[in-house]
N, C-alpha and C. Protein backbone atom coordinates (compact mmCIF):
# COMPACT_ATOMS: atom_id res chain seq x y z
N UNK A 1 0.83 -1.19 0.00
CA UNK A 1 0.00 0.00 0.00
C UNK A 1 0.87 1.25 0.00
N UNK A 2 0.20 2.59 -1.05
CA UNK A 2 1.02 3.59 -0.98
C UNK A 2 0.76 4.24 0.72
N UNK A 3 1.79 5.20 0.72
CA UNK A 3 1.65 6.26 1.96
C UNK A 3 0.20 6.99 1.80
N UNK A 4 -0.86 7.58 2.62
CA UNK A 4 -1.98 8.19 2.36
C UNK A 4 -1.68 9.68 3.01
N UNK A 5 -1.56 10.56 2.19
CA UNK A 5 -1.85 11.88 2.28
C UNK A 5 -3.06 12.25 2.96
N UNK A 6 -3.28 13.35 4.47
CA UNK A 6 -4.29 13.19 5.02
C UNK A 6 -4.54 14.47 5.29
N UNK A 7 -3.48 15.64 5.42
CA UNK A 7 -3.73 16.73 5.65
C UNK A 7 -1.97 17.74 5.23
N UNK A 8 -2.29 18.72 4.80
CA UNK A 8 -0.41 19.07 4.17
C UNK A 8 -1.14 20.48 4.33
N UNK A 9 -0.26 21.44 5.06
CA UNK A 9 -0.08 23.12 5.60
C UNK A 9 0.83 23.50 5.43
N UNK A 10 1.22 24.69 6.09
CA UNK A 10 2.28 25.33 5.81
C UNK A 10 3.18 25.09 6.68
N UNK A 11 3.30 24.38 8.02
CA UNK A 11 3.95 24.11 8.84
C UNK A 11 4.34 22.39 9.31
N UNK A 12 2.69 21.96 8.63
CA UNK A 12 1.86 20.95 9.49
C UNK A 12 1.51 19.66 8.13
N UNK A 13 2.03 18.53 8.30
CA UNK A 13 2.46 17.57 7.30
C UNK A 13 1.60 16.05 7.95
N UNK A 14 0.61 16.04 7.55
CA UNK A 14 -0.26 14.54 8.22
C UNK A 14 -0.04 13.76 7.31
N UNK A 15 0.29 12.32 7.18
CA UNK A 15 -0.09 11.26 6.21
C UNK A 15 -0.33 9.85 6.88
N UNK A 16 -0.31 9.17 6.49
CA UNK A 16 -0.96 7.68 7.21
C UNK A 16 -0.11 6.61 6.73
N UNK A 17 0.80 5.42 6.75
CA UNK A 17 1.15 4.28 6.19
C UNK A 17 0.75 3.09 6.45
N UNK A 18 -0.14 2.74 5.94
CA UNK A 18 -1.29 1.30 6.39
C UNK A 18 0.20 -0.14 6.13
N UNK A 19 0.65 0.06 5.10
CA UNK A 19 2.09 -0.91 5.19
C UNK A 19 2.89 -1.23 6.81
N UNK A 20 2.84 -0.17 7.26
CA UNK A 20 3.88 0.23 8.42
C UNK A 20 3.00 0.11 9.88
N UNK A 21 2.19 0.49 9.29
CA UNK A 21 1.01 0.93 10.70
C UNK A 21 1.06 1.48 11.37
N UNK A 22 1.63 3.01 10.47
CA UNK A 22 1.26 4.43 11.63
C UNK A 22 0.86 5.46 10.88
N UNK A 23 0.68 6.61 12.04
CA UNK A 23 0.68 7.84 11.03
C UNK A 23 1.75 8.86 11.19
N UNK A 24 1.78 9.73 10.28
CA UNK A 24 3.28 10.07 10.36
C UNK A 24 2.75 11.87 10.62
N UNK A 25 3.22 12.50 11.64
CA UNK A 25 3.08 13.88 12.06
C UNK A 25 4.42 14.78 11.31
N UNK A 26 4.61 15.49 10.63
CA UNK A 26 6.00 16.03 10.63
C UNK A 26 5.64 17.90 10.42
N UNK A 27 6.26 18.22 11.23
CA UNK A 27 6.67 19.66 12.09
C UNK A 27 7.49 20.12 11.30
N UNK A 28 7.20 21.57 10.62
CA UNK A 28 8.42 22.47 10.33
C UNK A 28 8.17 24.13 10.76
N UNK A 29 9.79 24.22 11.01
CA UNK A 29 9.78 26.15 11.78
C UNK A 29 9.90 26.78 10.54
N UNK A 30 9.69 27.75 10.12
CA UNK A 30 10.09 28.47 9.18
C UNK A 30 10.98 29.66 9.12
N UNK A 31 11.39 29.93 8.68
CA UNK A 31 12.61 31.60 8.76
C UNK A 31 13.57 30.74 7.38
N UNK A 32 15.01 31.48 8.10
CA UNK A 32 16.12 31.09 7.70
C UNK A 32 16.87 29.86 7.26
N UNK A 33 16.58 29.02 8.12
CA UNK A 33 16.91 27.62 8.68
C UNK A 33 15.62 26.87 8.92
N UNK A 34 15.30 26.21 8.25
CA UNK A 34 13.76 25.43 8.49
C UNK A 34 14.63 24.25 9.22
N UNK A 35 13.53 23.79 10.18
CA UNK A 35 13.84 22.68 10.97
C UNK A 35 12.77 22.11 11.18
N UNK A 36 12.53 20.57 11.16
CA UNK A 36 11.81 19.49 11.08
C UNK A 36 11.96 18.46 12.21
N UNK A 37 10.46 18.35 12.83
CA UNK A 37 10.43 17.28 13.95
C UNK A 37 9.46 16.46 13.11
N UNK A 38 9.84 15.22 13.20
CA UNK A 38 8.82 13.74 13.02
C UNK A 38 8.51 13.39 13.91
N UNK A 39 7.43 12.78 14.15
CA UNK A 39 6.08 12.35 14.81
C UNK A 39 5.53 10.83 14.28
N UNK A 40 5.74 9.63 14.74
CA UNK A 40 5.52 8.61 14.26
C UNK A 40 4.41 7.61 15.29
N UNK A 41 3.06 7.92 14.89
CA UNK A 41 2.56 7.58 16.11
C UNK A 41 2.16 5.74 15.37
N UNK A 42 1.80 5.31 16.33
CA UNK A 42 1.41 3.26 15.94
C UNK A 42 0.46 3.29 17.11
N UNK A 43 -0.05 3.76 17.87
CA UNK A 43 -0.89 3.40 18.85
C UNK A 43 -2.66 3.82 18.74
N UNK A 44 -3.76 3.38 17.83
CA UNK A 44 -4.73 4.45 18.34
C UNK A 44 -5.26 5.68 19.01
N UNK A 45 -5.07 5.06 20.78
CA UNK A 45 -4.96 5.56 21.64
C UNK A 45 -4.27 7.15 21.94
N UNK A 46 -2.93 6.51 21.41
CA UNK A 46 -1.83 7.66 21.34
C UNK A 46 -2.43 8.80 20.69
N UNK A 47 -3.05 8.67 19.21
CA UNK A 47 -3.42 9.46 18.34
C UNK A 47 -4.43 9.99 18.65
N UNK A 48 -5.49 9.62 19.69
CA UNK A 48 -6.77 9.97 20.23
C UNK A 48 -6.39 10.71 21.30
N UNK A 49 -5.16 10.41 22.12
CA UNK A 49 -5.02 11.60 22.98
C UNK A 49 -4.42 12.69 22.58
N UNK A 50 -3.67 12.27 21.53
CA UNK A 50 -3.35 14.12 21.02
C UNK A 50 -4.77 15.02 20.22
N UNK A 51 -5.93 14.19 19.78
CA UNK A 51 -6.45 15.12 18.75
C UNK A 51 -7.88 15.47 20.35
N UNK A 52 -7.35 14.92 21.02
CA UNK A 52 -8.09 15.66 22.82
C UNK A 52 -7.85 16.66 23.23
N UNK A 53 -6.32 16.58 23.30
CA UNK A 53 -5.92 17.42 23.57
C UNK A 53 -5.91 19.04 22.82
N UNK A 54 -6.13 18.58 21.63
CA UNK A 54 -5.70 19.52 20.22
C UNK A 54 -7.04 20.20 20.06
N UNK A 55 -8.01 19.44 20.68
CA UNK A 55 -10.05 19.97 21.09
C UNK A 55 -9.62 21.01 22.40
N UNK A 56 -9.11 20.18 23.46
CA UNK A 56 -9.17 21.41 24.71
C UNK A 56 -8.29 22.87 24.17
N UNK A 57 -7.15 22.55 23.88
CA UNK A 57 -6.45 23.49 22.82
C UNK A 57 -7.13 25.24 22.20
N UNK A 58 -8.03 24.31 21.43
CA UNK A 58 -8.81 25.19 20.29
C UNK A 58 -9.63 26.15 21.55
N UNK A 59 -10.19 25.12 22.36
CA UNK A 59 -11.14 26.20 23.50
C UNK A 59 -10.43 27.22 23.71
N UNK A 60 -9.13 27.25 24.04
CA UNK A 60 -8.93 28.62 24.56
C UNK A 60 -8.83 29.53 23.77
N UNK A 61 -8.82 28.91 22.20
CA UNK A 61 -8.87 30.09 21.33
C UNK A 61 -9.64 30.34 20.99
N UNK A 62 -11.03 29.89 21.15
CA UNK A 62 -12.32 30.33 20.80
C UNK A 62 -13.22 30.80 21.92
N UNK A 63 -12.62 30.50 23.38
CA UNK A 63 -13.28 31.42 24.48
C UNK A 63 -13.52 33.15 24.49
């Protein structure tokens, strides 16, 4: 199976690998020097507590 493209921003890089069995998060800063964090989640769970967290998150920006 190919990699699945799930969400692509300007910072913010989602895709999925059903081969591998994860999804792949990858982070970039922008300026001068771009720098990149990967994010390799395999757990459901795992992935359900970040997009919880990423809900309480949003509240404070919409309070």
């Amino acid at each position: 199976m190919a990699i699945v493209p799930i969400y692509a921003g300007e910072q913010l890089l989602i895709s999925a690998d059903p081969a591998k069995g994860h999804v792949h998060i990858e982070l970039s800063s922008t300026g001068y020097r771009e720098r990149y964090v990967s994010l390799y989640v395999e757990r459901a769970e795992e992935l359900q507590e970040m997009i919880d967290a990423l809900v309480r998150a949003k509240r404070h920006l919409t309070d």
